[in-house]
Protein backbone atom coordinates (compact mmCIF):
# COMPACT_ATOMS: atom_id res chain seq x y z
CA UNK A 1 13.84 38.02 19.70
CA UNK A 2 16.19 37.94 16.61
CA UNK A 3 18.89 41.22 16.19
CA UNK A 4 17.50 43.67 13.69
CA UNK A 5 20.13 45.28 11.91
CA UNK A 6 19.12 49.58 11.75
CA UNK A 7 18.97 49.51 8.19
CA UNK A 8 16.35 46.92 7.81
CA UNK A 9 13.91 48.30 10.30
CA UNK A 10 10.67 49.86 8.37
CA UNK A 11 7.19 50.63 10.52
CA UNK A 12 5.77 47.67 9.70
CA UNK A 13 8.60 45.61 12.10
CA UNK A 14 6.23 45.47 15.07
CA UNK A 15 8.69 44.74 18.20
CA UNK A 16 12.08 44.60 17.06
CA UNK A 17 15.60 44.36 18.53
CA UNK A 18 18.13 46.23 17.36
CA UNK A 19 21.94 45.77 19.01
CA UNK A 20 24.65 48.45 18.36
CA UNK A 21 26.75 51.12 19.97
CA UNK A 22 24.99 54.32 21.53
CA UNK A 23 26.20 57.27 18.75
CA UNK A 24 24.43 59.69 20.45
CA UNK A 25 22.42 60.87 23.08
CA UNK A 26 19.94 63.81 23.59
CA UNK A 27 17.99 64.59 26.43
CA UNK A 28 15.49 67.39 26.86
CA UNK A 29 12.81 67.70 29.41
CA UNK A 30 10.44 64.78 29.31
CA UNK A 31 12.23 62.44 26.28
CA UNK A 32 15.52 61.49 25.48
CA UNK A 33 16.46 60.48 21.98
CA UNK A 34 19.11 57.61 21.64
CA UNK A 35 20.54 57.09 18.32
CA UNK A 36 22.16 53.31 17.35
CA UNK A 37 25.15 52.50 15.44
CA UNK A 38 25.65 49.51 14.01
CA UNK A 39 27.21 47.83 11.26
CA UNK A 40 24.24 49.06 8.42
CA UNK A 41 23.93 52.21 9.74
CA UNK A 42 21.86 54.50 12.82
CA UNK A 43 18.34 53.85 14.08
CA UNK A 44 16.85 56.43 16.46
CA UNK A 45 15.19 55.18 19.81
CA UNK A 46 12.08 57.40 21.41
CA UNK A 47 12.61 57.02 25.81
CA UNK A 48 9.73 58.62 27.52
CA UNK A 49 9.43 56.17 30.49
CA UNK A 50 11.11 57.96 33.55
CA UNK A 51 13.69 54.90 34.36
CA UNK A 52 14.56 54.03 31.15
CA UNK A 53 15.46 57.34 30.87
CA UNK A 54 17.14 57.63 33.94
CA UNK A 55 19.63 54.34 33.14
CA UNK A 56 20.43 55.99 29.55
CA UNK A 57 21.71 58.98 31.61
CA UNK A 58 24.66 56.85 32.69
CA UNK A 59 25.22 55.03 29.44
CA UNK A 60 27.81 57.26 27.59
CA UNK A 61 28.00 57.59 24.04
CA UNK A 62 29.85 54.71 22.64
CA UNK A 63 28.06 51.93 25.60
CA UNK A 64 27.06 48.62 23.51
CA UNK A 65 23.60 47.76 24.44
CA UNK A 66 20.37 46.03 23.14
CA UNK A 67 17.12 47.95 22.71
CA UNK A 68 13.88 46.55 22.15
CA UNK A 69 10.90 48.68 21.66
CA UNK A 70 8.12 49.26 18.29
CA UNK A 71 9.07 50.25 15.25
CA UNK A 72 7.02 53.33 14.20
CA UNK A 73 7.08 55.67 11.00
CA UNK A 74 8.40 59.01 11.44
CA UNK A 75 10.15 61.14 8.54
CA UNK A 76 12.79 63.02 10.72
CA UNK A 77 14.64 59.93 12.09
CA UNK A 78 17.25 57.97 10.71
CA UNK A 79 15.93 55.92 8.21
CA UNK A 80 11.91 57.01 8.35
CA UNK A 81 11.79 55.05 11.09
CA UNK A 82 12.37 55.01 15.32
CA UNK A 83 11.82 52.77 18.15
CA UNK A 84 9.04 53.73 20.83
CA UNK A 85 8.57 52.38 24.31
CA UNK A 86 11.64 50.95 24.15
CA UNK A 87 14.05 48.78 27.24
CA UNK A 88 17.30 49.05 26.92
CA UNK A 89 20.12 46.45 27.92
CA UNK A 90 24.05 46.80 28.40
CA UNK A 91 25.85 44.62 26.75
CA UNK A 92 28.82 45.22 28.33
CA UNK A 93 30.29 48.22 31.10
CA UNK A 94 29.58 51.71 30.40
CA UNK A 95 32.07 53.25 27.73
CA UNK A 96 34.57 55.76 28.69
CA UNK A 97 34.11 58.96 27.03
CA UNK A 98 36.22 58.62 23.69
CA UNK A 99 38.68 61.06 22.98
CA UNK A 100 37.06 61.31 19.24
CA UNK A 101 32.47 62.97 19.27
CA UNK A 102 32.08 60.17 16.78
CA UNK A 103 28.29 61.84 16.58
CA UNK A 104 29.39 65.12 15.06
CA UNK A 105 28.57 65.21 11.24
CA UNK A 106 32.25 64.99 9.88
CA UNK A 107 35.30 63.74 11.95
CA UNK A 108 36.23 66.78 13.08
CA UNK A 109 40.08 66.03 13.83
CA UNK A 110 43.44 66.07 12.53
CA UNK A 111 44.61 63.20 10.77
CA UNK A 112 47.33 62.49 13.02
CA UNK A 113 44.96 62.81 15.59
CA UNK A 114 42.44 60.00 13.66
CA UNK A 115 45.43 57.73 12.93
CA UNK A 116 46.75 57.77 16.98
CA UNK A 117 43.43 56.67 17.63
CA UNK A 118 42.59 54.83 14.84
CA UNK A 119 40.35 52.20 16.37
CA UNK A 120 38.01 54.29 17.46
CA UNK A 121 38.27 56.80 14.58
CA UNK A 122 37.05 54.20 12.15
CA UNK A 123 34.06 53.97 14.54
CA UNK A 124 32.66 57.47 12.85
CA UNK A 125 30.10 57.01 9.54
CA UNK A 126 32.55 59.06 7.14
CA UNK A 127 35.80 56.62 7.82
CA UNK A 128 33.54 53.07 7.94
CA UNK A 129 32.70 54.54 4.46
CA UNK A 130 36.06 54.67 3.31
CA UNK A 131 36.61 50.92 4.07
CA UNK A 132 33.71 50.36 2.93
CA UNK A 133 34.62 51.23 -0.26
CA UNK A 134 37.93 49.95 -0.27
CA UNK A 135 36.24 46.13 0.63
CA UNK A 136 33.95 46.00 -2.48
CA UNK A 137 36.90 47.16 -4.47
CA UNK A 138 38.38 43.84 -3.47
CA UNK A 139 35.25 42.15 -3.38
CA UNK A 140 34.95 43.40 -7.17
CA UNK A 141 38.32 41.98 -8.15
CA UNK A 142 38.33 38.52 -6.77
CA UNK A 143 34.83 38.11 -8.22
CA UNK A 144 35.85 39.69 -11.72
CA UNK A 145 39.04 37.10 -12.18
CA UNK A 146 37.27 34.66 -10.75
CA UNK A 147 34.98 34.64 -13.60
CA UNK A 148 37.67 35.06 -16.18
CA UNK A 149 39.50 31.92 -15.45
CA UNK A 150 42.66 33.09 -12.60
CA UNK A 151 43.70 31.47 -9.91
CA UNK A 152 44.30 33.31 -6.53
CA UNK A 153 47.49 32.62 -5.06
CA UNK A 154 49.28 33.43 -2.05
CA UNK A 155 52.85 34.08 -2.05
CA UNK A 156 55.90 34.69 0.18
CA UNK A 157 56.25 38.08 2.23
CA UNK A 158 59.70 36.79 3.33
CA UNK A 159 62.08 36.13 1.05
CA UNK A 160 65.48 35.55 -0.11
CA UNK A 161 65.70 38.08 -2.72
CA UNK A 162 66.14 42.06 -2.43
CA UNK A 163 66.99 43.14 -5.92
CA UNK A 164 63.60 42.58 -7.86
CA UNK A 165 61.93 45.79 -7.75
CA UNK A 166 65.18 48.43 -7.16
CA UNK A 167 63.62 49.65 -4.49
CA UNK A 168 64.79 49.99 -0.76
CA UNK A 169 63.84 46.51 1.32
CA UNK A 170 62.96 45.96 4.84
CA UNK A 171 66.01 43.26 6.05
CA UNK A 172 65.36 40.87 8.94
CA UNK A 173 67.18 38.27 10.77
CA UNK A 174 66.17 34.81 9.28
CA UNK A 175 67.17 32.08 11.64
CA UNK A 176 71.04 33.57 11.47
CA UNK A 177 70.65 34.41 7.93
CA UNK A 178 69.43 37.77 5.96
CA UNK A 179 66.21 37.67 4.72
CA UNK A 180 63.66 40.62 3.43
CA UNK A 181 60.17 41.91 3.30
CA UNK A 182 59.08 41.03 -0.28
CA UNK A 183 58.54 43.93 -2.54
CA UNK A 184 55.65 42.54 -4.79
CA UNK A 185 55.03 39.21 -5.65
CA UNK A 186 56.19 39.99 -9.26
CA UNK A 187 58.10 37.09 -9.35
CA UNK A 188 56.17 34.53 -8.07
CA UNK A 189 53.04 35.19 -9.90
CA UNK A 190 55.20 34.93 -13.14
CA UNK A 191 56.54 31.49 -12.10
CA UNK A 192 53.01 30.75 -10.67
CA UNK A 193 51.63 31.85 -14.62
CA UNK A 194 53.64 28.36 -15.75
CA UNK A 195 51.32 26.61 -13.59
CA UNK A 196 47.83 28.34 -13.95
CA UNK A 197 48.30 30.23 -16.85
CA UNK A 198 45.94 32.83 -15.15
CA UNK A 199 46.95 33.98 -11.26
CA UNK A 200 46.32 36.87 -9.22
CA UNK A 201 46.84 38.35 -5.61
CA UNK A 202 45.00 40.16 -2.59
CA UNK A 203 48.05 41.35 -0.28
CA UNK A 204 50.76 43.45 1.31
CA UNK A 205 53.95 44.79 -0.19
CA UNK A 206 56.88 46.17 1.76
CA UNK A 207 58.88 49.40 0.64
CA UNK A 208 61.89 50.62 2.93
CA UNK A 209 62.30 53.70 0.78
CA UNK A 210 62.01 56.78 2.80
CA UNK A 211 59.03 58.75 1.19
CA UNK A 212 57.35 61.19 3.99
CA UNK A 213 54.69 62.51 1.23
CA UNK A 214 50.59 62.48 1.02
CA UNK A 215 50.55 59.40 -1.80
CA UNK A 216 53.52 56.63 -0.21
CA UNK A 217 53.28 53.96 2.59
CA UNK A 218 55.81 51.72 3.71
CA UNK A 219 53.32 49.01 3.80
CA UNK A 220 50.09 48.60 1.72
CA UNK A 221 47.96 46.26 0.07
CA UNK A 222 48.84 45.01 -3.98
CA UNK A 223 46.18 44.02 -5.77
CA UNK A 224 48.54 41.66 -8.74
CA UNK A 225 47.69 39.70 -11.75
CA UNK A 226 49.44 37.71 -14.07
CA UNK A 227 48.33 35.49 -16.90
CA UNK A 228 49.80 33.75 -20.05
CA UNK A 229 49.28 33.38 -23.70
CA UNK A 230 48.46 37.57 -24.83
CA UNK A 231 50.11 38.76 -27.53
CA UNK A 232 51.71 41.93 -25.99
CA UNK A 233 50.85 44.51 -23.16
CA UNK A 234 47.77 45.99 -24.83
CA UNK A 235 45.98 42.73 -23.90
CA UNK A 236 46.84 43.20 -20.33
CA UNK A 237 45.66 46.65 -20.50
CA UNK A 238 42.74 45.70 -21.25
CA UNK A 239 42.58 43.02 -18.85
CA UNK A 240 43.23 45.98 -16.48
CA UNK A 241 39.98 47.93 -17.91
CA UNK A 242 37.68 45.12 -17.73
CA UNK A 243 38.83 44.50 -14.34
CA UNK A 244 38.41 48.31 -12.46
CA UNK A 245 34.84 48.25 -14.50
CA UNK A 246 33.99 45.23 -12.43
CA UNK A 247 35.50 47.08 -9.15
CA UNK A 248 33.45 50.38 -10.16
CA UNK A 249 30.22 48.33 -10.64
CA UNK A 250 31.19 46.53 -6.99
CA UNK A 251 31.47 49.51 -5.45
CA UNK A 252 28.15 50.56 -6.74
CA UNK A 253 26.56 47.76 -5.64
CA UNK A 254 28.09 46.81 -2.64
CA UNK A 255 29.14 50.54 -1.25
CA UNK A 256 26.25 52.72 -2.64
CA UNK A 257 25.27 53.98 0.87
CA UNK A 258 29.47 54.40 1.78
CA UNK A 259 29.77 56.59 -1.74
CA UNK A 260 26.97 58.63 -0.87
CA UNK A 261 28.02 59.22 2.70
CA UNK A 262 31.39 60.21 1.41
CA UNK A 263 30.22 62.50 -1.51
CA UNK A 264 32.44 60.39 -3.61
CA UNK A 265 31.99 60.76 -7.61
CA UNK A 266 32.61 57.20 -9.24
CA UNK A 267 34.85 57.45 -12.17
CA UNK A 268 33.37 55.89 -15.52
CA UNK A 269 35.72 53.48 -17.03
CA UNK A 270 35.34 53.69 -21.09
CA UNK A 271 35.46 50.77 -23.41
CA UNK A 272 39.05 52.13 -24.33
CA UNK A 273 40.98 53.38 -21.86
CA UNK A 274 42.98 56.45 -23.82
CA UNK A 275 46.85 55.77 -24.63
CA UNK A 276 49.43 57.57 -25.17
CA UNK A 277 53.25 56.57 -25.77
CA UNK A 278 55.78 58.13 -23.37
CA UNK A 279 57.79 60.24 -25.90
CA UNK A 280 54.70 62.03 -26.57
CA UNK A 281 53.78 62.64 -22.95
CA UNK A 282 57.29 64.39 -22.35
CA UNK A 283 56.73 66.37 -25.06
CA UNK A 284 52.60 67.33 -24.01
CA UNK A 285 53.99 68.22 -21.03
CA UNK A 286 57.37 70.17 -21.90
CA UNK A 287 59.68 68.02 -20.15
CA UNK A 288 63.17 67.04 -21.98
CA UNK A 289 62.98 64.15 -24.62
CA UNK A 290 66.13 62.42 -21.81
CA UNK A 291 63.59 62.43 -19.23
CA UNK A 292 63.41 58.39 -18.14
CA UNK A 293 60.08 59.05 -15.80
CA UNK A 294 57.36 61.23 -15.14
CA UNK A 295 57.26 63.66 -12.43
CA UNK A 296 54.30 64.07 -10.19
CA UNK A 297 53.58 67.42 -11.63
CA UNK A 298 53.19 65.76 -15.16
CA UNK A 299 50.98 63.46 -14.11
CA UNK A 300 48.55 65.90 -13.01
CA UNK A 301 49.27 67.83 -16.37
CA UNK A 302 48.78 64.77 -18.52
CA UNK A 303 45.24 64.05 -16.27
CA UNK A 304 44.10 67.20 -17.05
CA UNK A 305 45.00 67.01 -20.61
CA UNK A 306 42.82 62.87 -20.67
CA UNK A 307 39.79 65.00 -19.34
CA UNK A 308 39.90 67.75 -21.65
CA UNK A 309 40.55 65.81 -24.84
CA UNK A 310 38.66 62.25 -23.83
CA UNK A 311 36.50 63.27 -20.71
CA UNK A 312 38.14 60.07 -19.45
CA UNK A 313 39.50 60.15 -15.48
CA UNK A 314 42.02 57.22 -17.25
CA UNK A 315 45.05 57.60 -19.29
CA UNK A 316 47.49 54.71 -20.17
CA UNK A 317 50.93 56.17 -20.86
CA UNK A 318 52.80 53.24 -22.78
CA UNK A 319 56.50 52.70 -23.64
CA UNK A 320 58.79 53.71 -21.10
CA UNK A 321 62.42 53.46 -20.98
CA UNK A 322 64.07 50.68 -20.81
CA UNK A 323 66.59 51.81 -18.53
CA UNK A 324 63.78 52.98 -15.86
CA UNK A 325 61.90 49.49 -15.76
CA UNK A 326 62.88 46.34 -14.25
CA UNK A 327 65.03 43.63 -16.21
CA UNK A 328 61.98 41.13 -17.13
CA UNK A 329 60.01 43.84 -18.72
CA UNK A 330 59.84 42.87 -22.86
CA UNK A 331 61.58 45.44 -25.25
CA UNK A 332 59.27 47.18 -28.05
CA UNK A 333 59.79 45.42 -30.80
CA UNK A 334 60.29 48.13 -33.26
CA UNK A 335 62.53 50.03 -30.79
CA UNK A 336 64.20 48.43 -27.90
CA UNK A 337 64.98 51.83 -25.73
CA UNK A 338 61.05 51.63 -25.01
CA UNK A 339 59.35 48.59 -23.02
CA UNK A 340 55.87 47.05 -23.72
CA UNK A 341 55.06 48.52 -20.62
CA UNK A 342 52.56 51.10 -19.13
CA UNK A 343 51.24 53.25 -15.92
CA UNK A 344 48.12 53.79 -16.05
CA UNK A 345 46.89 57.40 -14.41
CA UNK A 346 43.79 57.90 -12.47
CA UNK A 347 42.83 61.28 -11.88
CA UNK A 348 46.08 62.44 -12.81
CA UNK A 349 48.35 60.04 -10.39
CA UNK A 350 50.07 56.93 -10.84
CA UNK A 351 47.84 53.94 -10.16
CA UNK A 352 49.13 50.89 -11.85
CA UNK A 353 51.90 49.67 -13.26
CA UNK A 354 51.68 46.71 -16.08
CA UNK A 355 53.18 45.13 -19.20
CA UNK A 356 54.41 42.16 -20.96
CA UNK A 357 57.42 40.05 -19.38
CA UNK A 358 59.81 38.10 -21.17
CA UNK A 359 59.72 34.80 -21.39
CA UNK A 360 62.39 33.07 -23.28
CA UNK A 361 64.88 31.85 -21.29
CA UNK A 362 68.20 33.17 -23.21
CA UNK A 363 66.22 36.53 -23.22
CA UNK A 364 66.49 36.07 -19.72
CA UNK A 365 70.80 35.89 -19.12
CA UNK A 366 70.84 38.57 -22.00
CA UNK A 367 68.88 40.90 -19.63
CA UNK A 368 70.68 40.07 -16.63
CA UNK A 369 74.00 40.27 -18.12
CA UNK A 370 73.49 43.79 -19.44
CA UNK A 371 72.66 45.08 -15.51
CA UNK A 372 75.88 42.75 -14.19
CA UNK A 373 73.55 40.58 -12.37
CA UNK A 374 74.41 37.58 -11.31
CA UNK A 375 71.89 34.73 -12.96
CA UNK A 376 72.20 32.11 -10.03
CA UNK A 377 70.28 34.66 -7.72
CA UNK A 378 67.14 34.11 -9.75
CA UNK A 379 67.64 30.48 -10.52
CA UNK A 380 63.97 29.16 -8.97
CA UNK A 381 62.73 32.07 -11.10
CA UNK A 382 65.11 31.27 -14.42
CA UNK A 383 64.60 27.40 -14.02
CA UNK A 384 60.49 28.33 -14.48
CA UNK A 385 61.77 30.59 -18.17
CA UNK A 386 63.96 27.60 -18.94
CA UNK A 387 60.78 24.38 -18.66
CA UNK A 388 58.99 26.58 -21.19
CA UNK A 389 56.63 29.84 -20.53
CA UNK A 390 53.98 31.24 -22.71
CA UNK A 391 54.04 35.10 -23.24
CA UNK A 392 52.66 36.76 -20.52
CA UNK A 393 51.71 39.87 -18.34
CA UNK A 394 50.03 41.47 -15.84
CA UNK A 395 50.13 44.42 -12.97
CA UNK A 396 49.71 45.97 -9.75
CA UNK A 397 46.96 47.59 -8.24
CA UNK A 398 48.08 49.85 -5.07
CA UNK A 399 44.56 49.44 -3.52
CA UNK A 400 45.12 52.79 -1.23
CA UNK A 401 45.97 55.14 -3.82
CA UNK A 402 42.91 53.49 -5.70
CA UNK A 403 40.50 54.39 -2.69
CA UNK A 404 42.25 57.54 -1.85
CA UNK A 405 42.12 58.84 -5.56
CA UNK A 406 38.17 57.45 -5.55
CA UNK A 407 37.13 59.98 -2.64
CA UNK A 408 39.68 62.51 -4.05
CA UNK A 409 40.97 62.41 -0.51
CA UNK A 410 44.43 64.59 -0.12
CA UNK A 411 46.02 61.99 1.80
CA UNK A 412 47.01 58.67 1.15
CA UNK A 413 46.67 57.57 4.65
CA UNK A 414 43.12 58.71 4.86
CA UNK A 415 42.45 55.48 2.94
CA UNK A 416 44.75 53.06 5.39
CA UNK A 417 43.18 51.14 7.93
CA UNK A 418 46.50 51.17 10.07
CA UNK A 419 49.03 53.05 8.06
CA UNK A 420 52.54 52.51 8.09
CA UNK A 421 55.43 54.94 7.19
CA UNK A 422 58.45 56.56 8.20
CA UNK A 423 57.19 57.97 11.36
CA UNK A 424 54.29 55.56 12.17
CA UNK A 425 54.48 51.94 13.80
CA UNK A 426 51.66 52.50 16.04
CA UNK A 427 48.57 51.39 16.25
């Protein structure tokens, strides 16, 4: 008989087959419930027959096994529904007893305790939920740029080159030479923009930088785009709108279940996400006019201030200093200490970073020159600037802040399959 997955049984299934872990068990004095996990959810099985009942006694929670029986109505089980008269069939040796009661209503652990035992951690409802959500967030963005003309690429994650970003790199032994853990694909997808015009990225990014706080990872998934021919960095903001729209309506449709397990509130996304130029957010939020970022403590400030004037969970802060962003970010044309660049805040905490590049060639060695770098390190990149590059754009999605901020989760790592930081190489 075919599998039937637990969400998809209904009292009209006659004799089914569901296959799945046992979540829990519960035996009183003449039935024992058994209650299937699988990958759609739980399904309740009714065992009244003495033996049956008897062999589930040494099947511990956790056991994979295969359970035919009738599918009846009844309002109290998982689902409306439960399996009567059912046999049941390892699929494998008993389970040992995890070290997590994956059948208790919420996790009921420490983090660290979740993340040393992450595989079977992500076993319990409220964490699948979490990925679940993080999937059709991806699922959202391939399927959004897909339909607006990119290309997805795949890029180096060792390379040559550790001055892009600023930012502490991972170094590794290269066949006798130095090589590094890239940083973002920044460059790449701008040379890769000369080819397609239109590219974006799915993957990891590497940052040595020694951060032991609730919102940084050494190692976490970049969700990049890049494309040519805009006319300055409002056009990739809105790219950037039009693209988390498509991940909130994903998530709707392809994580409904996963929000509402979670208690998660999705964020609407308006036709204009609200702006606001940096100067002015140093002043809204009483920090000196010298200031060349934004504190943590302002970005919650200047969220607060988006959803009291706009009732938007979004605000694009535009125009920061030149001096704070990297050397291919264009000037603004009316004043070149500010960039045509932007972070975007979600909920009050840094989400994206995006603008328009240069792309003239002499810009290029003018930009360089003024940070005494050396142009021959970036000739691959340069040589693409030099053949002839439309204006372009684009940013960076950190996909675990995303999620983490989407669940309003305290804890970056909550939203990490396999997290990776200063004190974590294991599992």
């Amino acid at each position: 008989m075919p599998r039937t997955l637990c969400s998809a049984l209904h009292a009209g299934s006659g004799s089914v087959t569901v296959e799945g872990w046992i979540h829990r068990r519960r035996q009183l004095a003449t039935v024992t419930f058994v209650v299937l996990r699988d990958r759609s959810g739980l399904a309740q099985a009714v065992v009244t027959d003495q033996q049956v009942r008897e062999q589930v006694s040494d099947l511990p929670e956790e056991t994979v096994v295969r359970v035919t029986g009738m599918a009846i109505a009844n309002s109290k089980a998982p689902g409306g529904v439960e399996i009567v008269d059912p046999t049941v069939y390892p699929l494998g040796t008993a389970a040992e007893p995890p070290p997590i009661e994956l059948w208790r209503p919420g996790l009921g652990v420490t983090l660290p305790t979740a993340l040393d035992h992450a595989a079977i951690s992500w076993r319990h409802p409220t964490r699948q939920a979490v990925w679940q959500v993080a999937a059709a967030s991806m699922s959202g963005f391939r399927r959004h740029l897909d339909g607006a003309g990119f290309t997805e690429v795949s890029t180096p994650k060792i390379v040559g080159l550790s001055t892009e970003s600023g930012a502490n790199v991972f170094a590794l032994d290269y066949f006798g030479s130095t090589a590094y853990l890239a940083q973002s694909p920044q460059l790449y997808k701008q040379m890769l923009t000369g080819v397609f015009e239109r590219v974006y990225e799915v993957g990891p990014v590497f940052r040595a930088e020694p951060h032991d706080t609730a919102r940084h990872l050494a190692e976490y998934v970049s969700l990049d785009v890049e494309f040519g021919f805009i006319r300055d960095h409002r056009d990739v903001l809105a790219q950037l709108r039009d693209t988390l729209a498509a991940m909130v309506d994903s998530i709707s449709e392809k994580a409904g279940a996963a929000v509402r397990t979670i208690g998660a509130e999705l964020p609407f996304v308006p036709e204009q996400i609200p702006v606001i130029h940096f100067s002015e957010a140093l002043e809204l939020v009483g920090a000196a006019p010298t200031e060349p970022d934004l504190a943590p403590a302002h970005e919650r400030l200047l969220g607060q201030w988006a959803k009291s004037r706009f009732d938007s969970d979004f605000l694009a802060v535009e125009g920061y200093p030149a001096v704070k962003r990297p050397f291919y970010t264009h000037p603004q044309p009316s004043d070149p200490r500010w960039t045509n660049s932007f972070d975007l805040l979600f909920r009050g905490l840094e989400l994206v970073t995006g603008g328009q590049r240069l792309h003239n060639h002499a810009d290029y060695l003018q930009a360089l020159a003024a940070r005494a770098e050396d142009p021959a390190e970036y000739g691959p990149y340069l040589e693409a600037m030099r053949h002839g590059m439309p204006p372009h754009g684009g940013f960076a999605i950190g996909l675990e802040r995303w999620v983490t901020r989407l669940i309003e989760a305290d804890n970056i790592r909550q939203a990490t399959l396999f997290p990776r930081d200063i004190h974590r190489l294991r599992p």
